[in-house]
C-alpha atoms as a PDB file:
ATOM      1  CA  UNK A   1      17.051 -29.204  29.000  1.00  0.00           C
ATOM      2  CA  UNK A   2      15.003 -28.601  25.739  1.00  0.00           C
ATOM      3  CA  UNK A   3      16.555 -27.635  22.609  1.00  0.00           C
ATOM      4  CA  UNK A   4      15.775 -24.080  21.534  1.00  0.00           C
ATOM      5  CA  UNK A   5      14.362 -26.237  18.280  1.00  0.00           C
ATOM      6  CA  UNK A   6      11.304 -27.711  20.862  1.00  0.00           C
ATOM      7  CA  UNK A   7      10.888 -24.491  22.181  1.00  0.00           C
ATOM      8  CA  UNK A   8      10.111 -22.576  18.753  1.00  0.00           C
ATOM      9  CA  UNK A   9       8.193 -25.878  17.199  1.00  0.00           C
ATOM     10  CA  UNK A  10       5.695 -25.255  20.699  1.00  0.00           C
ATOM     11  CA  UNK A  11       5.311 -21.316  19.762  1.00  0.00           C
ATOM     12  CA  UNK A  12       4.761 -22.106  15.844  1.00  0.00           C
ATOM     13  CA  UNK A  13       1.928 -24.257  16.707  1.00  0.00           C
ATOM     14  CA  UNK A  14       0.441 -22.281  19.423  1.00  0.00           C
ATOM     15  CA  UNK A  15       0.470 -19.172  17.346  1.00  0.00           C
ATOM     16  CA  UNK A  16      -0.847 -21.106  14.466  1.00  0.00           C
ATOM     17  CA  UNK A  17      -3.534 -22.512  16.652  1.00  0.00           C
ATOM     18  CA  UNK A  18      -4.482 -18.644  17.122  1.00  0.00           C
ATOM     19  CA  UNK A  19      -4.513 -17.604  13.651  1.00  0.00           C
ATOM     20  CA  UNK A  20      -6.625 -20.923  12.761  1.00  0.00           C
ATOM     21  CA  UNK A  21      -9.382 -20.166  16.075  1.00  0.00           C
ATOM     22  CA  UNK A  22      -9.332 -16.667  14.504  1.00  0.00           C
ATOM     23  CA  UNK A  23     -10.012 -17.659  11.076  1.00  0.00           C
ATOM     24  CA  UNK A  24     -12.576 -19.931  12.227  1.00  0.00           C
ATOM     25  CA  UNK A  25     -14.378 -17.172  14.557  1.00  0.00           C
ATOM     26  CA  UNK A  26     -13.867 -19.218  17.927  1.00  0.00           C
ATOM     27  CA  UNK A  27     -10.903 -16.920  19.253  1.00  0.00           C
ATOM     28  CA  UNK A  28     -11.807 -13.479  21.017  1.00  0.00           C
ATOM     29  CA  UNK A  29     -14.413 -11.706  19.730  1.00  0.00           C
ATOM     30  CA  UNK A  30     -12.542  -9.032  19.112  1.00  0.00           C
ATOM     31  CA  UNK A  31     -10.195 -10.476  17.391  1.00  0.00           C
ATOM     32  CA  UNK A  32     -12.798 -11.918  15.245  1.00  0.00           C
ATOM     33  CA  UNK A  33     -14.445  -8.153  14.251  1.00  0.00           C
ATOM     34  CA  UNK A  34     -11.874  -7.714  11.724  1.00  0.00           C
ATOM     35  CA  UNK A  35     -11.839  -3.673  12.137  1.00  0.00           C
ATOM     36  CA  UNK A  36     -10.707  -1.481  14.580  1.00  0.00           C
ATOM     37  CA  UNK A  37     -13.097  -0.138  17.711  1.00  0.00           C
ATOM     38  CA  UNK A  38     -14.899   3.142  16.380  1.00  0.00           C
ATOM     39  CA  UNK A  39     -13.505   2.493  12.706  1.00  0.00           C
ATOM     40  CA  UNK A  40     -16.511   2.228  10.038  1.00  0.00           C
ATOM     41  CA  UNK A  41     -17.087  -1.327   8.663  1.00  0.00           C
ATOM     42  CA  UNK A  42     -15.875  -1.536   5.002  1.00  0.00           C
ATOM     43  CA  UNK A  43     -18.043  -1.839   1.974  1.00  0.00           C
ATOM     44  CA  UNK A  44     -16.067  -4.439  -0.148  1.00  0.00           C
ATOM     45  CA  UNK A  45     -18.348  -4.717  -2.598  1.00  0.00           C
ATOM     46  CA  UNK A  46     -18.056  -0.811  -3.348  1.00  0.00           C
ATOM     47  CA  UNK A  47     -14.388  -0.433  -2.985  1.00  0.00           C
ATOM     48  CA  UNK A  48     -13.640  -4.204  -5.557  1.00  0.00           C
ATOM     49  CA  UNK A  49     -16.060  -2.099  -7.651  1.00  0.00           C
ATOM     50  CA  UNK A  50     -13.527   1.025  -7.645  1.00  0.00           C
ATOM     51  CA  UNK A  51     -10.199  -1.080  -7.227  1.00  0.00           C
ATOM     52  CA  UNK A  52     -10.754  -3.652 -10.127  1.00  0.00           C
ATOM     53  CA  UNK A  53     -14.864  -2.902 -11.562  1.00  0.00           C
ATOM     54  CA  UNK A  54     -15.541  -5.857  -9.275  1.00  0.00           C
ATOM     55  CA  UNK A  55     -13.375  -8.384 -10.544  1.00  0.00           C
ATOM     56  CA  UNK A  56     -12.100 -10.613  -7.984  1.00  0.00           C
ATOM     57  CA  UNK A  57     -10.215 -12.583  -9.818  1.00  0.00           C
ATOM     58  CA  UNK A  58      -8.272 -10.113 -12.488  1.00  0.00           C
ATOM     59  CA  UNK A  59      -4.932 -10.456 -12.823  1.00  0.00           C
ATOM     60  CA  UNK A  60      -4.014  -6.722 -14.378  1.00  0.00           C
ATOM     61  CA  UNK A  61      -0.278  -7.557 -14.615  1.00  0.00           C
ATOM     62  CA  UNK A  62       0.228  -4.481 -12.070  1.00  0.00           C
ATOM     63  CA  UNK A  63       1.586  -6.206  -9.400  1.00  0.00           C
ATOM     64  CA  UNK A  64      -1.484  -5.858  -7.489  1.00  0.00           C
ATOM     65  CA  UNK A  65      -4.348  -9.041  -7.692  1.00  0.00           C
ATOM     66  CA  UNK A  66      -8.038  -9.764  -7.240  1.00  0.00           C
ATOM     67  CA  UNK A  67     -10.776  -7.575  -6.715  1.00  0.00           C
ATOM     68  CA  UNK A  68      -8.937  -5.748  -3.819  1.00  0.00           C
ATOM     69  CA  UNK A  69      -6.121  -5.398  -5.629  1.00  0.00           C
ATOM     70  CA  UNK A  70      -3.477  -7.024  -2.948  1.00  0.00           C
ATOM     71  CA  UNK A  71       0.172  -7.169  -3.669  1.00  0.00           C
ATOM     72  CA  UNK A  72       1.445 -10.821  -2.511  1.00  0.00           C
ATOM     73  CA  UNK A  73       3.654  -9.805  -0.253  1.00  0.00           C
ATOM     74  CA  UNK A  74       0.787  -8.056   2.027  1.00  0.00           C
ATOM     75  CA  UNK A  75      -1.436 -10.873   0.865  1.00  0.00           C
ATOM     76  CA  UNK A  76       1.322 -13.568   2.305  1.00  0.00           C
ATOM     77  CA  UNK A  77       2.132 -10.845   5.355  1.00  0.00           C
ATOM     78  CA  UNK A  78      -2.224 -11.348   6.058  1.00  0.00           C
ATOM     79  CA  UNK A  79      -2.256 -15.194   6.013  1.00  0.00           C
ATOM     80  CA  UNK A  80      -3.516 -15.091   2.749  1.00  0.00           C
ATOM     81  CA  UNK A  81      -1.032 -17.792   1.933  1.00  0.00           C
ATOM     82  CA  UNK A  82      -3.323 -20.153   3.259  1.00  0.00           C
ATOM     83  CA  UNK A  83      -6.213 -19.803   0.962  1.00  0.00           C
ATOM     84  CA  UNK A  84      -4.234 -19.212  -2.452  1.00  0.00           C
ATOM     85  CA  UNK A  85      -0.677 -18.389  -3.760  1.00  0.00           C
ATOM     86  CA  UNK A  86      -2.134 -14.716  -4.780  1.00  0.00           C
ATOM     87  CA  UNK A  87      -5.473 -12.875  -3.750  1.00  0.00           C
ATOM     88  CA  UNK A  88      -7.137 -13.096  -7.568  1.00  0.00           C
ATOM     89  CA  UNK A  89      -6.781 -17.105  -7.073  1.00  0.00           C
ATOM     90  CA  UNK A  90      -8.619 -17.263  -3.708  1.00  0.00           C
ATOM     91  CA  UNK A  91     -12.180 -16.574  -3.482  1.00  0.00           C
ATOM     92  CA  UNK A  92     -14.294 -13.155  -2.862  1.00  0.00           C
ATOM     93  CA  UNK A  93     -14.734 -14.378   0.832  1.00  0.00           C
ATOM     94  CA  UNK A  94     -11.141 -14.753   1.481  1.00  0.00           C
ATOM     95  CA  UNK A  95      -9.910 -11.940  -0.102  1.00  0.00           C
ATOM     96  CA  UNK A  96     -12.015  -9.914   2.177  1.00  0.00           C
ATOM     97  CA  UNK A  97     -10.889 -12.089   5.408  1.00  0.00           C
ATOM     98  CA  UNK A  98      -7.468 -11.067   4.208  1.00  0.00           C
ATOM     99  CA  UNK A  99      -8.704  -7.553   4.154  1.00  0.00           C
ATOM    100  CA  UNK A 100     -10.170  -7.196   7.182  1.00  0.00           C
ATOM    101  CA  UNK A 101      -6.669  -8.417   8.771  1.00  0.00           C
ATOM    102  CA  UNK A 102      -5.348  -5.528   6.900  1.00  0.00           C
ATOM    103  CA  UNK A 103      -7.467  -3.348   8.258  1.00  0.00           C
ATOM    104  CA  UNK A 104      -7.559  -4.593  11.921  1.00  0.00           C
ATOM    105  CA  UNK A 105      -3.558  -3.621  11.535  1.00  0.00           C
ATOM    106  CA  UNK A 106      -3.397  -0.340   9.235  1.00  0.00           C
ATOM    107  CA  UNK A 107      -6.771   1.013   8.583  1.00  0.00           C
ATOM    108  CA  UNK A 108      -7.877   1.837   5.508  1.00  0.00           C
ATOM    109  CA  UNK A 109      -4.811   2.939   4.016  1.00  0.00           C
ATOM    110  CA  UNK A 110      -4.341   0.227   2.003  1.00  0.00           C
ATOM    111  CA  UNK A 111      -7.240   1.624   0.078  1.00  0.00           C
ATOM    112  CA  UNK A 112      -7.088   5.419   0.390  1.00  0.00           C
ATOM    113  CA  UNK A 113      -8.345   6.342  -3.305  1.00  0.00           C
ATOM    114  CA  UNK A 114     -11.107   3.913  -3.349  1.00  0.00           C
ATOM    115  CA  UNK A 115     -12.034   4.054   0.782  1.00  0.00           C
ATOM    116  CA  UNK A 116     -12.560   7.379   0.520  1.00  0.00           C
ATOM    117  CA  UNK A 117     -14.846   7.703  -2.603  1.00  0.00           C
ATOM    118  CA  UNK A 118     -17.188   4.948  -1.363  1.00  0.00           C
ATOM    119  CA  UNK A 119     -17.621   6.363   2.408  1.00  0.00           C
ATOM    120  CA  UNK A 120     -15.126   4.514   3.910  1.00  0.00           C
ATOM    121  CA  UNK A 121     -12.428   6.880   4.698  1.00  0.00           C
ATOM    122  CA  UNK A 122      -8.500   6.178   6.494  1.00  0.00           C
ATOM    123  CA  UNK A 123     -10.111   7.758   9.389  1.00  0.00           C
ATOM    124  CA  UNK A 124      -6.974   9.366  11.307  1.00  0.00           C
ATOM    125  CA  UNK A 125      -7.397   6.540  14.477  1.00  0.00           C
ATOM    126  CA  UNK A 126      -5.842   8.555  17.481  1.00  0.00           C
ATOM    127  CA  UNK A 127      -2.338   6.759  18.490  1.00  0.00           C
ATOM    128  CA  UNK A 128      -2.662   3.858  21.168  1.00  0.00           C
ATOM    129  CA  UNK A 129      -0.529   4.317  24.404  1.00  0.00           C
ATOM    130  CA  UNK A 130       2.850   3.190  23.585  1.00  0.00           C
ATOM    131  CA  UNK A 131       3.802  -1.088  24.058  1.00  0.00           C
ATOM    132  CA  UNK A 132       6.467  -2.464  26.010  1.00  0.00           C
ATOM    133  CA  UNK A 133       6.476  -5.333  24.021  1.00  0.00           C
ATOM    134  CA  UNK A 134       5.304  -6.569  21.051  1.00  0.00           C
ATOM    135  CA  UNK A 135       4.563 -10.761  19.931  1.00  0.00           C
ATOM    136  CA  UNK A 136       5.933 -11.297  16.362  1.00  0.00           C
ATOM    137  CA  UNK A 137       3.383 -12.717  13.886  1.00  0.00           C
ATOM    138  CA  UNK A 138       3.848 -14.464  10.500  1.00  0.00           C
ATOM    139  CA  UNK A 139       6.003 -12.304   7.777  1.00  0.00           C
ATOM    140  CA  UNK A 140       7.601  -9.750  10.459  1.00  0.00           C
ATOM    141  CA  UNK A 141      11.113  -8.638   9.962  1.00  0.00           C
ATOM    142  CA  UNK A 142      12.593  -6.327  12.950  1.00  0.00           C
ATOM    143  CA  UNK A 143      12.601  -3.049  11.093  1.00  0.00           C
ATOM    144  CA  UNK A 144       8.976  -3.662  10.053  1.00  0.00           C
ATOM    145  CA  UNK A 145       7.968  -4.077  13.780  1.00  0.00           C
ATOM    146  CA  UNK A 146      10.338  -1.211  14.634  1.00  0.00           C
ATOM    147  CA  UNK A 147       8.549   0.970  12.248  1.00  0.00           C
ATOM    148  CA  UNK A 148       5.086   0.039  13.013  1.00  0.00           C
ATOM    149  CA  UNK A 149       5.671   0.307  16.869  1.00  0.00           C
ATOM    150  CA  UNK A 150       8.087   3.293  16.578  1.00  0.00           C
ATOM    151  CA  UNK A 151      10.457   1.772  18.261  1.00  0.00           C
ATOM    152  CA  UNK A 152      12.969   4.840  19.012  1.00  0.00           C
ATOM    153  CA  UNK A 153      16.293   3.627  17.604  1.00  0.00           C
ATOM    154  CA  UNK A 154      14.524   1.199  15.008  1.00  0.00           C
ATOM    155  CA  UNK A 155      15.555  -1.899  13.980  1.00  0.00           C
ATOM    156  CA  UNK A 156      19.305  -1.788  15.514  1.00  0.00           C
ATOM    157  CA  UNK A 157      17.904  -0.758  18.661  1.00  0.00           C
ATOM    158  CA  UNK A 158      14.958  -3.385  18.727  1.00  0.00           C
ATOM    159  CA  UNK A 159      17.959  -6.109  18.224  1.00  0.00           C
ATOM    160  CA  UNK A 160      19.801  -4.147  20.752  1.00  0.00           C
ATOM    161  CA  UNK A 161      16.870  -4.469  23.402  1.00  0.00           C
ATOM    162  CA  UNK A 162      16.308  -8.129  22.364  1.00  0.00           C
ATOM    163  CA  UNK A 163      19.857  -9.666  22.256  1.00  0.00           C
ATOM    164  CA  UNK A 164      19.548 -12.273  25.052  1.00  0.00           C
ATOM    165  CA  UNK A 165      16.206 -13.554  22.946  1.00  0.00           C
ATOM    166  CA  UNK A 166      17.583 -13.551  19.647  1.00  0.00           C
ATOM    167  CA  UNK A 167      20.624 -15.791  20.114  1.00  0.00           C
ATOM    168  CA  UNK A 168      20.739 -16.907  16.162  1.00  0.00           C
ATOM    169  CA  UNK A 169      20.983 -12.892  14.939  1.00  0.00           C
ATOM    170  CA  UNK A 170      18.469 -10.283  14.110  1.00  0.00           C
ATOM    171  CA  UNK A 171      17.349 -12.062  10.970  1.00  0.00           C
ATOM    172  CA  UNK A 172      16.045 -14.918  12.940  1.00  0.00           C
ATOM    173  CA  UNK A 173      12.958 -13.999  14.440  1.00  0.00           C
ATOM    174  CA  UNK A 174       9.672 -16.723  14.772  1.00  0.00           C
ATOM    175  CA  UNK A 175       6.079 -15.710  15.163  1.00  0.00           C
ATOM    176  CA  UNK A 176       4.675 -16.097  18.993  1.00  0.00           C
ATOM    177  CA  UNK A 177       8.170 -14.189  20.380  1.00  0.00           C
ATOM    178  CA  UNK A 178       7.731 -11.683  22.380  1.00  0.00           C
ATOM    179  CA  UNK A 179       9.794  -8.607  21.794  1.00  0.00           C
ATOM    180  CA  UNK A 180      10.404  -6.117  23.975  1.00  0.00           C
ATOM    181  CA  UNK A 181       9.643  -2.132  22.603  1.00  0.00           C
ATOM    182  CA  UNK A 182      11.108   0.115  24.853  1.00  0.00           C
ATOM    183  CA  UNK A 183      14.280   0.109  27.296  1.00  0.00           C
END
């Protein structure tokens, strides 16, 4: 029988595989679009120019970095790990990668302020039909995914529904498991 340790080292690389073939453009080509269907495309030269006067790599000592303005924990949450330690050290081009993850997940509303005075409004997206189940990615925590899926019950009841796959606890989840949403 295989340890639960070969188990989670075959999801980790098949779920980095998918972030790396989405990176690279060779995954779905939706999942390549970077934006949601029917949502306008962003102007990221306009909004850098309103976040930071189109500095991409300032370093304001507000918390937030580059010319987007990320805050490293959504900039580690988006992958951008992978291309520097925080979004004013990485380059224009993958600070807007990063972005476009962020907006393929919540809109514009990382940039309401600046999205809205350069055209590119958080454009109310109508609510998908509820999941049943939901595959954790990089940077998830349960009460995250139970907020972001409105999971009735949140977090307690998300652990509650997942028990039997979360034998080391609710703090122990791994990208690539599927969760289930709903009783």
């Amino acid at each position: 029988m295989p340890s639960p340790h070969a188990k989670r080292s075959v999801v980790t690389i098949l779920s980095v595989l998918l972030a790396v073939l989405s990176v690279l453009g060779l995954a779905a080509p939706a999942v390549a679009t970077g934006a949601p269907l029917g949502s306008p495309v962003p102007d990221w030269e306009r909004i850098a120019a309103c976040e930071s006067n189109g500095r991409w790599h300032i370093n304001s000592g507000n918390g937030y970095h580059g010319g987007l303005q990320i805050d490293p924990a959504t900039w580690r949450a988006y992958g951008g790990g992978q291309y520097a330690p925080r979004a004013d050290l990485a380059s224009r081009d993958e600070q807007i990668s990063v972005a476009r993850r962020i907006v393929r997940d919540r809109g514009m509303s990382a940039w309401p302020n600046c999205s809205y005075t350069t055209g590119t409004r958080a454009v109310p997206q109508q609510a998908p039909p509820a999941a049943h189940s939901y595959v954790v990615r990089p940077g998830d925590c349960l009460s995250a995914i139970a907020e972001r899926t409105g999971t009735p019950g949140g977090a307690k009841a998300l652990y509650h529904l997942n028990k039997h796959r979360l034998p080391d606890g609710a703090d122990r989840i791994y990208p690539g498991q599927r969760l289930r949403l709903r009783a």
